[in-house]
Protein backbone atom coordinates (compact mmCIF):
# COMPACT_ATOMS: atom_id res chain seq x y z
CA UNK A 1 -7.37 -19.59 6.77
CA UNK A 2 -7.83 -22.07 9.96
CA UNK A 3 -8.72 -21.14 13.18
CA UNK A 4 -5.25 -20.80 14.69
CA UNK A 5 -3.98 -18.00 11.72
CA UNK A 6 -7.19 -16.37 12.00
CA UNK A 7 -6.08 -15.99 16.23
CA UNK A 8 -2.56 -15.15 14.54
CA UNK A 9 -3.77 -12.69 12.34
CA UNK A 10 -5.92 -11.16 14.62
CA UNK A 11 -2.74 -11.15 17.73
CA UNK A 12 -0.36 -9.21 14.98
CA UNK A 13 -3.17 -6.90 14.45
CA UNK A 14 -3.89 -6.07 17.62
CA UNK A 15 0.00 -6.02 18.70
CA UNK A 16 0.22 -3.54 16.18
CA UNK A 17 -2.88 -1.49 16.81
CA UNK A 18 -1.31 -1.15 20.28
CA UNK A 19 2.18 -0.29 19.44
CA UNK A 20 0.90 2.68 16.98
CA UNK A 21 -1.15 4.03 19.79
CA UNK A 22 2.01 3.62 22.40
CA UNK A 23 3.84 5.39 19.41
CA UNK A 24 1.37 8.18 19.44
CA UNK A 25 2.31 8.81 23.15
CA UNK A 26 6.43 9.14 22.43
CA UNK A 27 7.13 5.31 23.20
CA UNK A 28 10.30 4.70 21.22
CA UNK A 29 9.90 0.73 22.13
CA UNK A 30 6.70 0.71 20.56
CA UNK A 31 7.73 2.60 17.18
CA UNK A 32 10.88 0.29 16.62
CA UNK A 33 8.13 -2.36 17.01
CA UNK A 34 5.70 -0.74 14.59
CA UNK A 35 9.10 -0.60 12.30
CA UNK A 36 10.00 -4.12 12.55
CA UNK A 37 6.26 -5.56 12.24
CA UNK A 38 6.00 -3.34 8.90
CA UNK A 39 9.26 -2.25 7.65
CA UNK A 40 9.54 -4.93 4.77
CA UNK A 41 6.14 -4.72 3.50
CA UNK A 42 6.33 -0.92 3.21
CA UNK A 43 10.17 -1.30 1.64
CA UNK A 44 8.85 -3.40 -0.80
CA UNK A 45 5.72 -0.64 -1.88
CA UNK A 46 8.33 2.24 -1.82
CA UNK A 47 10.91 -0.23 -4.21
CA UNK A 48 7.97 -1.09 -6.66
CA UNK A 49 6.58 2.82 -7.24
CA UNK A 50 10.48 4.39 -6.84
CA UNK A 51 12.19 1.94 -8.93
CA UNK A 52 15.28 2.60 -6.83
CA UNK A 53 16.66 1.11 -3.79
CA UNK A 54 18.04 4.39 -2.42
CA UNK A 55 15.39 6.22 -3.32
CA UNK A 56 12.93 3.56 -1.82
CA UNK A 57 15.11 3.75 1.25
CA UNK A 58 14.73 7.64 1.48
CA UNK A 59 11.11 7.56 1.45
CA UNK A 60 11.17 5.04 3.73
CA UNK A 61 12.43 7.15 6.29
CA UNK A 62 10.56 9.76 5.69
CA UNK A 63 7.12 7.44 6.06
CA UNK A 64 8.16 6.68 9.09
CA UNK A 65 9.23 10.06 9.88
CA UNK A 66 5.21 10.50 9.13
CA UNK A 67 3.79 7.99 10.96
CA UNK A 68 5.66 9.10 14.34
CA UNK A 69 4.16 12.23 13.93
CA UNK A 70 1.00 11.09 13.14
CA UNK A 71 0.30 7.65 14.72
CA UNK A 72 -2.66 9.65 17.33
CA UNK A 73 -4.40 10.06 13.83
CA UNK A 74 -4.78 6.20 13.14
CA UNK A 75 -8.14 4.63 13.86
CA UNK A 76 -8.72 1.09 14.16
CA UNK A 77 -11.92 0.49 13.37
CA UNK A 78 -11.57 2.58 9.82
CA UNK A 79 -8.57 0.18 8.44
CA UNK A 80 -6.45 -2.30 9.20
CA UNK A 81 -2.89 -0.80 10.48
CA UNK A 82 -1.07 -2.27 7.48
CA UNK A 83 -3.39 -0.77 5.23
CA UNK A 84 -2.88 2.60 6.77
CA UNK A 85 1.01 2.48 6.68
CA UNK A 86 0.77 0.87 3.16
CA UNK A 87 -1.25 3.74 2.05
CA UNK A 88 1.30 6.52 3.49
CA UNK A 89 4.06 4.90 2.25
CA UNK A 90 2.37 4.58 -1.47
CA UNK A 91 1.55 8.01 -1.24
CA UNK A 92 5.06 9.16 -0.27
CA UNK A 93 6.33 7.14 -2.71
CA UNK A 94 4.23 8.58 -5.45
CA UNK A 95 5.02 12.05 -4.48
CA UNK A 96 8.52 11.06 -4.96
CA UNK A 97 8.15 9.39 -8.47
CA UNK A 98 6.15 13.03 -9.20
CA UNK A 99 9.17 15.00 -8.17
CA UNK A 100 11.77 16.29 -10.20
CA UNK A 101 13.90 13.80 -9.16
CA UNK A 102 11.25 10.92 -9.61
CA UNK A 103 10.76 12.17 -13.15
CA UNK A 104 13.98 12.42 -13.84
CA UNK A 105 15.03 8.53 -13.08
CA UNK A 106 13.50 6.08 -15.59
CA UNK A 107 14.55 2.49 -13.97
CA UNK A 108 16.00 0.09 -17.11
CA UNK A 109 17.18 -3.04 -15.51
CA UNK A 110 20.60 -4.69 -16.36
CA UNK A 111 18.92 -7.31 -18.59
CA UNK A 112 16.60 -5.35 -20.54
CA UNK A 113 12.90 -3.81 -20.18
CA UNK A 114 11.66 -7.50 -19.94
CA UNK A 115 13.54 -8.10 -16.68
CA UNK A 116 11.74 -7.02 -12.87
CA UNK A 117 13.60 -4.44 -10.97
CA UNK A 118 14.44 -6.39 -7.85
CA UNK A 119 13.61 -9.88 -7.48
CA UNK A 120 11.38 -9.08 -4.24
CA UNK A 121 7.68 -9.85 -3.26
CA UNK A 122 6.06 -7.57 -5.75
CA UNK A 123 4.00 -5.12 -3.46
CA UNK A 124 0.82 -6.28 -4.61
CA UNK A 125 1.86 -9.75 -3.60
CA UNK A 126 3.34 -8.40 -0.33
CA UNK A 127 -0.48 -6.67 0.48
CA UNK A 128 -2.50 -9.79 -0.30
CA UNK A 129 -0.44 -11.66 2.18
CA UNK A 130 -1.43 -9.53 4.90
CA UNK A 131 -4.41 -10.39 6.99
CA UNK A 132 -6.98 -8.92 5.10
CA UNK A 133 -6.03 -10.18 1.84
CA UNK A 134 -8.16 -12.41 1.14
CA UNK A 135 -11.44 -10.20 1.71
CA UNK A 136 -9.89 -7.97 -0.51
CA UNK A 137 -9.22 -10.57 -3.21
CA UNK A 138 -12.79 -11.98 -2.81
CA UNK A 139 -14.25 -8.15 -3.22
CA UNK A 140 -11.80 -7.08 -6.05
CA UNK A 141 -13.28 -9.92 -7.74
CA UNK A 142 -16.58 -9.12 -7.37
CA UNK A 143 -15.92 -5.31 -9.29
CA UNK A 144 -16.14 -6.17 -13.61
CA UNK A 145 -13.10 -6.25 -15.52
CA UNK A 146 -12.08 -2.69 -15.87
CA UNK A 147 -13.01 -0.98 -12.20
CA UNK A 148 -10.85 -3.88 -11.08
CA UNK A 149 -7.57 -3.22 -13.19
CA UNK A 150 -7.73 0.18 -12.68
CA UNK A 151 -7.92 -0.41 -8.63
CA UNK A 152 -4.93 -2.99 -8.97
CA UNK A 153 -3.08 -0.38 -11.47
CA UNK A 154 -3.88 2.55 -9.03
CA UNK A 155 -3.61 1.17 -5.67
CA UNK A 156 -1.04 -2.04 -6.18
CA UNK A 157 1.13 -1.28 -9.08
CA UNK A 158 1.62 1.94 -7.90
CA UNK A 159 0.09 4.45 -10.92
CA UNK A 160 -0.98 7.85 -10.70
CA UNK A 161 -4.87 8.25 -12.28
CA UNK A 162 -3.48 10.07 -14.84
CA UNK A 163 -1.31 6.92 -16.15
CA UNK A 164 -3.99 4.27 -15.77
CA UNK A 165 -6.62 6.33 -17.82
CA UNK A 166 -3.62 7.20 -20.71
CA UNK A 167 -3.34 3.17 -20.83
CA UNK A 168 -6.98 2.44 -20.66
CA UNK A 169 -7.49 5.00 -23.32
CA UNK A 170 -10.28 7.63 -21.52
CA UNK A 171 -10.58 10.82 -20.15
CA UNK A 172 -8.78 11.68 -16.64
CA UNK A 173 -12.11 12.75 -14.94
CA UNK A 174 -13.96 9.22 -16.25
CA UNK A 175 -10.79 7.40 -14.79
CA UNK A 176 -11.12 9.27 -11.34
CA UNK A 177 -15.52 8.11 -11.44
CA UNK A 178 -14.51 4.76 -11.98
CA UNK A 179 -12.25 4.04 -9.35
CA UNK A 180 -14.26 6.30 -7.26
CA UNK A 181 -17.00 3.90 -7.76
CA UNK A 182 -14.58 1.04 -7.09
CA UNK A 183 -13.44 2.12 -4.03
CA UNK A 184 -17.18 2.74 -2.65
CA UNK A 185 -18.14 -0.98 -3.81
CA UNK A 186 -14.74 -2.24 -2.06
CA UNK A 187 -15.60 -0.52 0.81
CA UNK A 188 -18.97 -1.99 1.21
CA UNK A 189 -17.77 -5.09 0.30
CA UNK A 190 -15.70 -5.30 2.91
CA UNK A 191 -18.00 -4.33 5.69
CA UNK A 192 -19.96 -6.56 4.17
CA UNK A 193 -17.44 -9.33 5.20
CA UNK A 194 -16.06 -8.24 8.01
């Protein structure tokens, strides 16, 4: 990153920090800002985990439904706002695909199994282009092999624990130490950096 995207990064961060906190305070000018800073980003996370484009649509609203009521509970200096509406909005998301509704749609694109659902960013791709992507590429690099995939599986691609230890073939409870352990080292790594 140069100098000026760094100053650009940082002015969208901070634009944003301060919108969520004039959201907190019943400023409808600052939530449709928070909306249209993050509103494609968080789509595209709800579209990847639902499958669906109404259904990603529906959860959408409800996320933001969530952050209005809870944008006084956001704190800066814990995450980056993206990363705080990206994890409500994975979360929501993966309630929904746990639903009976969820579990009930199986998406099968037109062309076959082969083919993506929607030809959008991927999330995953949509996350590293935010601001702090690139720390978090450079410390998701630094985990080994399988504490890595499980953190992209989990966290990225949308999987519940449960699915990523059935496909790396262990126990539930070894999954959930593993990324456990991930997330510690990610965390440190990123303090480390910051």
């Amino acid at each position: 990153m140069t100098g000026n995207d760094t100053q650009a990064a940082e002015t969208r961060r901070a634009t944003l920090v301060t919108a969520l906190a004039m959201s907190a305070t019943g400023d409808r000018q600052a939530f449709s800002r928070v909306y249209d800073m993050t509103a494609a980003k968080l789509f595209g996370i709800c579209l990847r985990i639902c499958g669906e484009r109404q259904a990603a649509e529906d959860v959408l609203q409800e996320v933001y439904l969530i952050v209005w009521r809870r944008a006084a509970g956001y704190r800066p200096e814990r995450s980056h706002p993206v990363t705080w509406l990206a994890t409500i909005a994975r979360n929501r998301a993966l309630d929904w695909r746990r639903s009976p509704r969820g579990r009930a749609f199986i998406p099968v694109p037109a062309g076959g199994p082969d083919e993506t659902v929607d030809d959008a960013p991927r999330a995953d791709q949509a996350l590293v282009a935010t601001e702090d992507g690139q720390r978090l590429d450079h410390c998701l690099d630094e985990l080994d092999e399988r504490p890595r995939h499980a953190i992209r599986s989990a966290f990225l691609d949308g999987l519940t624990y449960a699915d990523v230890a059935g496909r790396a073939g262990v126990p539930l409870p070894t999954m959930k130490s593993i990324i456990r352990r991930a997330l510690l080292r990610l965390r440190e790594c990123l303090n480390d950096d910051a």
